[in-house]
Protein backbone atom coordinates (compact mmCIF):
# COMPACT_ATOMS: atom_id res chain seq x y z
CA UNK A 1 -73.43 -15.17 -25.73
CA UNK A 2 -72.30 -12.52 -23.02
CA UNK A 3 -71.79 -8.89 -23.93
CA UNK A 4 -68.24 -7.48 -22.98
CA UNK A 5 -68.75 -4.14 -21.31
CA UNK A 6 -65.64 -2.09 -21.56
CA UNK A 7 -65.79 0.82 -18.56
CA UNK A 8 -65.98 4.32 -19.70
CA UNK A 9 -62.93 5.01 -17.43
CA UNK A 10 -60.86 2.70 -18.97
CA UNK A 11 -61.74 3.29 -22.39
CA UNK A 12 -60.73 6.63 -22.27
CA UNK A 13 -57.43 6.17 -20.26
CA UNK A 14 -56.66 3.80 -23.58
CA UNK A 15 -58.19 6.45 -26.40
CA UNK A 16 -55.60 9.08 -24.46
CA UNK A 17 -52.42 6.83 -23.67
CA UNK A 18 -53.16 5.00 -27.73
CA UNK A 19 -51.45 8.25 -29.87
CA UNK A 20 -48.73 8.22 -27.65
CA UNK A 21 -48.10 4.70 -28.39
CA UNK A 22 -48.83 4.15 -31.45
CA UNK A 23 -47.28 7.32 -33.12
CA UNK A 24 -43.38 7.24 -33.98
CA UNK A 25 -41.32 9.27 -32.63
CA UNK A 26 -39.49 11.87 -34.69
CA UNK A 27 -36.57 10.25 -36.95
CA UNK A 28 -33.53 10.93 -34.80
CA UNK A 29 -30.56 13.05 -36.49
CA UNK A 30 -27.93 10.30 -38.08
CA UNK A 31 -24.43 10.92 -36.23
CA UNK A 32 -22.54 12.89 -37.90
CA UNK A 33 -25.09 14.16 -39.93
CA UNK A 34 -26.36 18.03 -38.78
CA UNK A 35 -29.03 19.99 -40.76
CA UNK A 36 -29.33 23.88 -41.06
CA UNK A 37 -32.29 25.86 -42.36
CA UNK A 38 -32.44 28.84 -44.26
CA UNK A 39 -36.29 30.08 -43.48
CA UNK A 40 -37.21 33.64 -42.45
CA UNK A 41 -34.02 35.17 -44.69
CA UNK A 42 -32.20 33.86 -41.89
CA UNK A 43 -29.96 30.44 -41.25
CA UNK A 44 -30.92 28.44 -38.20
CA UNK A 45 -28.86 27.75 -35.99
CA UNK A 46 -26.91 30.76 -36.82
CA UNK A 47 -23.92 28.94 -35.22
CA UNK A 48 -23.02 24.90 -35.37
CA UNK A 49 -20.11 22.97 -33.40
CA UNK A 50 -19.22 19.55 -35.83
CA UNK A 51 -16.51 17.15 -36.00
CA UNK A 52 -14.11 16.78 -38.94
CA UNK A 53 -16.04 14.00 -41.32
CA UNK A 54 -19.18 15.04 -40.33
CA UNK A 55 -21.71 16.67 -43.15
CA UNK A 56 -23.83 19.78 -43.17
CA UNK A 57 -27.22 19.78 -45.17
CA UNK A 58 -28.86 23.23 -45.70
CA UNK A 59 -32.43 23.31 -46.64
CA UNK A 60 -34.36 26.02 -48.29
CA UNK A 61 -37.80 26.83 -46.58
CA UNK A 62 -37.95 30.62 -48.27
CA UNK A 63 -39.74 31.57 -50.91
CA UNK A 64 -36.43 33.07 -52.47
CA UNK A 65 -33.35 31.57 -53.49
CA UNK A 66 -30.40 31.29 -51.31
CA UNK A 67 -26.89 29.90 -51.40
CA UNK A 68 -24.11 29.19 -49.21
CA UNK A 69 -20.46 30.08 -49.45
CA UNK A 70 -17.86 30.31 -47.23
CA UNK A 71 -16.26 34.18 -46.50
CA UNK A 72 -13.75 32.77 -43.67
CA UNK A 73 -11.76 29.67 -43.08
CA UNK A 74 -9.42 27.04 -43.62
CA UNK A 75 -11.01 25.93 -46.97
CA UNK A 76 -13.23 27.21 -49.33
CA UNK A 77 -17.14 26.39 -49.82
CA UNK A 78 -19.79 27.28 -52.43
CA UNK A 79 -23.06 25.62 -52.82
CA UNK A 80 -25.15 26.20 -56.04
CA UNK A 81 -28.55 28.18 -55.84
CA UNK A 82 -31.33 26.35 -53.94
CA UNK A 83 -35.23 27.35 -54.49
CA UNK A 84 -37.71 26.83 -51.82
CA UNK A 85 -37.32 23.23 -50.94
CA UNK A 86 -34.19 22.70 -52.04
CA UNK A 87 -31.31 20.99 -50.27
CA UNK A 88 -27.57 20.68 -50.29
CA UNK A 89 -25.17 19.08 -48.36
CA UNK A 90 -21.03 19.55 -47.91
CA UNK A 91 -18.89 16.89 -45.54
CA UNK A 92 -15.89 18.73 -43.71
CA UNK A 93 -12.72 17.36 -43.64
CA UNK A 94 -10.39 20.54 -42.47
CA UNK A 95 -10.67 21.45 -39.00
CA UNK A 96 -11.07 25.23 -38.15
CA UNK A 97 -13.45 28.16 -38.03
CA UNK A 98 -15.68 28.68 -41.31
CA UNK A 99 -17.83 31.82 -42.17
CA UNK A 100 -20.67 31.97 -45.02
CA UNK A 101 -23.09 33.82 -46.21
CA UNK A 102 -25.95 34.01 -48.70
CA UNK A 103 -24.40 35.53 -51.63
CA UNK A 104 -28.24 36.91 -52.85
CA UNK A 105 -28.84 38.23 -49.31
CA UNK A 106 -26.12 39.44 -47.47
CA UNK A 107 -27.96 39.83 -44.18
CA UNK A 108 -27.66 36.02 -43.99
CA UNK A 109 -24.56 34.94 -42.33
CA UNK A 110 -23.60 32.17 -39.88
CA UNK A 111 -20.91 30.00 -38.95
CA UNK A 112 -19.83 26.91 -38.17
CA UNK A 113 -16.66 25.34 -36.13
CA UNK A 114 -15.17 21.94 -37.18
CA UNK A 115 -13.02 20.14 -34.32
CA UNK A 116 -10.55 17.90 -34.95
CA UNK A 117 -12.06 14.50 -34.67
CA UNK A 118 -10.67 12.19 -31.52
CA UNK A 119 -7.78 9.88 -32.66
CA UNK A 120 -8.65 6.26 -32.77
CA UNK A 121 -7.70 4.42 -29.82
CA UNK A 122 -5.49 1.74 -31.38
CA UNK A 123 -5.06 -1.27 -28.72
CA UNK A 124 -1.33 -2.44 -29.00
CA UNK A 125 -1.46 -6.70 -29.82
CA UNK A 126 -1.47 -8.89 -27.12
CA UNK A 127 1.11 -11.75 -27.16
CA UNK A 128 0.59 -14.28 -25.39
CA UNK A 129 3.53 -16.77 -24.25
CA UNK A 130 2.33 -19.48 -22.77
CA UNK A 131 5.41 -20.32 -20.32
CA UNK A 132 5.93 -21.86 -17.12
CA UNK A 133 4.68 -18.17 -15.17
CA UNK A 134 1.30 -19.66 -14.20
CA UNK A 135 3.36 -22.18 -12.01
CA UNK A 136 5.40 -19.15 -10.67
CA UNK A 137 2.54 -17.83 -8.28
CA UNK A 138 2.02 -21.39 -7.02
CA UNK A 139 5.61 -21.85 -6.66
CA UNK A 140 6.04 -18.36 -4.60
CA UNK A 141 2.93 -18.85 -2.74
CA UNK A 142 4.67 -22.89 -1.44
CA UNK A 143 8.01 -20.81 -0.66
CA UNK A 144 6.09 -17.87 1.26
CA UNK A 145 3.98 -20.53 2.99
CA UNK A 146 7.46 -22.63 3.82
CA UNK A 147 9.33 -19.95 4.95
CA UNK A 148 8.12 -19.71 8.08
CA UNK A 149 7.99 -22.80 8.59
CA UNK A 150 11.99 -22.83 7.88
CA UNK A 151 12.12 -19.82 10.07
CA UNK A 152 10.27 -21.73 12.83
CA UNK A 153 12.61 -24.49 12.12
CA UNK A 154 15.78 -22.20 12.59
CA UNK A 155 14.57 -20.54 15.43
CA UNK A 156 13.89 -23.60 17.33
CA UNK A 157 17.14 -25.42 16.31
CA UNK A 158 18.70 -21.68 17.30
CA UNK A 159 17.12 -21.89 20.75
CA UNK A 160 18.10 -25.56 21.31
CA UNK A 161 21.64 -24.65 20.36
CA UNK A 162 21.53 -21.82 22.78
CA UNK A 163 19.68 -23.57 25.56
CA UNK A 164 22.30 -26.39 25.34
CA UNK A 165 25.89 -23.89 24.79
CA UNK A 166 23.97 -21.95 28.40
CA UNK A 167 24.00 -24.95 30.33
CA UNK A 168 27.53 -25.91 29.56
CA UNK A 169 29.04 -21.50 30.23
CA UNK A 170 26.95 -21.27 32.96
CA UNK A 171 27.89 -25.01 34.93
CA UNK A 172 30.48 -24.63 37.36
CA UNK A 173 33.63 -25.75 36.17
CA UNK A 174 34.70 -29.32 38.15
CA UNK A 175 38.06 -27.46 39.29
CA UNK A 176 36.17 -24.95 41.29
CA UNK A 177 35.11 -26.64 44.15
CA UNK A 178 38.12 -28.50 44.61
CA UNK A 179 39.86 -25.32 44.53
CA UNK A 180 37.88 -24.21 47.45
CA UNK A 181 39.05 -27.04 49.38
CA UNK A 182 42.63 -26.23 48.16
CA UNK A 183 42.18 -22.76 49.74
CA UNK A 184 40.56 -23.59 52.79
CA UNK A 185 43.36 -25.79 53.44
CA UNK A 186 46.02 -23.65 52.39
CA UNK A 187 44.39 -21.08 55.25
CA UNK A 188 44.36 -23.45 57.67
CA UNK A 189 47.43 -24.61 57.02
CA UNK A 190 48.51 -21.42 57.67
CA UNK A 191 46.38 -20.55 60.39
CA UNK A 192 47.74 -23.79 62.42
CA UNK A 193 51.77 -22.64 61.59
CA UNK A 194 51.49 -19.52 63.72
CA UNK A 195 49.66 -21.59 66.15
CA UNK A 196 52.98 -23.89 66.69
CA UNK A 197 55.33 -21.28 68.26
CA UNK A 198 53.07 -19.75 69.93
CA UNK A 199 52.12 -23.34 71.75
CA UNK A 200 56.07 -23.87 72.06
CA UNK A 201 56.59 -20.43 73.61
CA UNK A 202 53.33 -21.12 75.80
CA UNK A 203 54.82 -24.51 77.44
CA UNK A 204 58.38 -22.93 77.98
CA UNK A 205 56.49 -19.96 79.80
CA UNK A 206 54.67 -21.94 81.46
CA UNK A 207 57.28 -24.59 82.40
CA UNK A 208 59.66 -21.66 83.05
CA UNK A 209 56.97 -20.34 85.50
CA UNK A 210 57.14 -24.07 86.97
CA UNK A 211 60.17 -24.52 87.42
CA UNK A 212 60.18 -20.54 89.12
CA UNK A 213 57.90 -21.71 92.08
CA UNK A 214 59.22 -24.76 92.79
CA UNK A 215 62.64 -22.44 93.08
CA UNK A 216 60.89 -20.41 95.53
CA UNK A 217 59.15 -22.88 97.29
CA UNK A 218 62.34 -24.61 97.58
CA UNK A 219 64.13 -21.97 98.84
CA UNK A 220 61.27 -20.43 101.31
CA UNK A 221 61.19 -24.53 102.52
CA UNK A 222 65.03 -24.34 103.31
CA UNK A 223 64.79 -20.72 104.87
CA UNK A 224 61.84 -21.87 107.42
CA UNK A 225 63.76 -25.19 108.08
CA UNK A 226 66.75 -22.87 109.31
CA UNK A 227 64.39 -20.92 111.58
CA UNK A 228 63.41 -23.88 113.47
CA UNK A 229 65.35 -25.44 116.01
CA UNK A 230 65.63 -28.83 115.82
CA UNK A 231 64.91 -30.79 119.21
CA UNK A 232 67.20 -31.92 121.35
């Protein structure tokens, strides 16, 4: 049977990464649970930010006894005498600003603030009516998607109605051209009635001016029939 042979390399990288894995990591601090030490004559941390509801656990790491009680604040705190090791723990309910001190040494003080905790967000119920408003987007999504198809429809039949009303307003009307005839007739008419007289009045000149030389010639005839003698 073979021998497994681990590498030195890797058995090391495993010896160095193994207490990191294997050892737990420190407890973590429950919420709303803070701790405070008294150790060195001295309270650590000297000053602590919690929420209303949220408890406070002092722990004794001295040799001598200590206590807690409060000096300053909205209520009024006293814990009994705690020997080395000893613990004791207070929940705070009152929000405000709270001062304390070790009653056997009064070189110990600290303090401690207590917010308001956050109101609960309270959801308001849901009711749910199941009615016909589901159908309602359909129903305005067929009427936006018809409208312009109505719109189309009106503007077409608009166009139409326009198209056939220009036809008819812009057509000459049947009276017009025999009006022109009318009025070239009427100004002909009148145009050939001047003409008449003027025809007349032509002729009589001219039949005047006829009847003028014939006088004459007449006359000069007779005169030069006169001159001549007549033979014997």
């Amino acid at each position: 049977m073979r021998r497994l042979i681990v590498p030195r390399t890797l058995l090391a990288a495993f010896l160095v990464a193994a207490p990191v894995t294997v050892l737990p990591a420190s407890p973590a601090q429950a919420a709303g649970t803070h701790q405070v030490l008294m150790s060195g004559y001295a309270f650590s941390p000297r000053s602590l930010t919690i929420t209303a509801g949220d408890t406070v656990t002092w722990t004794n790491r001295d040799q001598a006894p200590h206590d807690v009680k409060t000096t300053s604040g909205p209520a009024s705190v006293h814990s009994p005498m705690l020997n080395k090791g000893g613990s004791w723990s207070h929940t705070f309910t009152t929000a405000g600003t709270y001062g304390y001190v070790c009653t056997v040494h009064p070189g110990m003080t600290a303090q401690l603030v207590v917010e308001p905790a956050a109101a609960p967000t309270t959801r308001a119920p849901v009711h749910e009516h199941h009615t016909s408003a589901p159908a309602a987007v359909p129903t305005e999504r067929s009427t936006a998607a018809s409208t312009p198809a109505m719109t189309m429809d009106h503007s077409a039949h608009t166009t139409k109605s326009a198209a056939a009303a220009a036809p008819a307003s812009q057509a000459p009307s049947p009276t017009a051209p025999a009006a022109q005839p009318a009025l070239g007739t009427q100004n002909a008419a009148s145009a050939t009635r001047p003409l008449q007289p003027l025809l007349l009045l032509t002729g009589v000149v001219a039949g005047v001016a006829v009847l003028c030389l014939l006088l004459v010639g007449s006359r000069s005839a007779a005169a030069t029939g006169k001159d001549d003698p007549s033979p014997s």
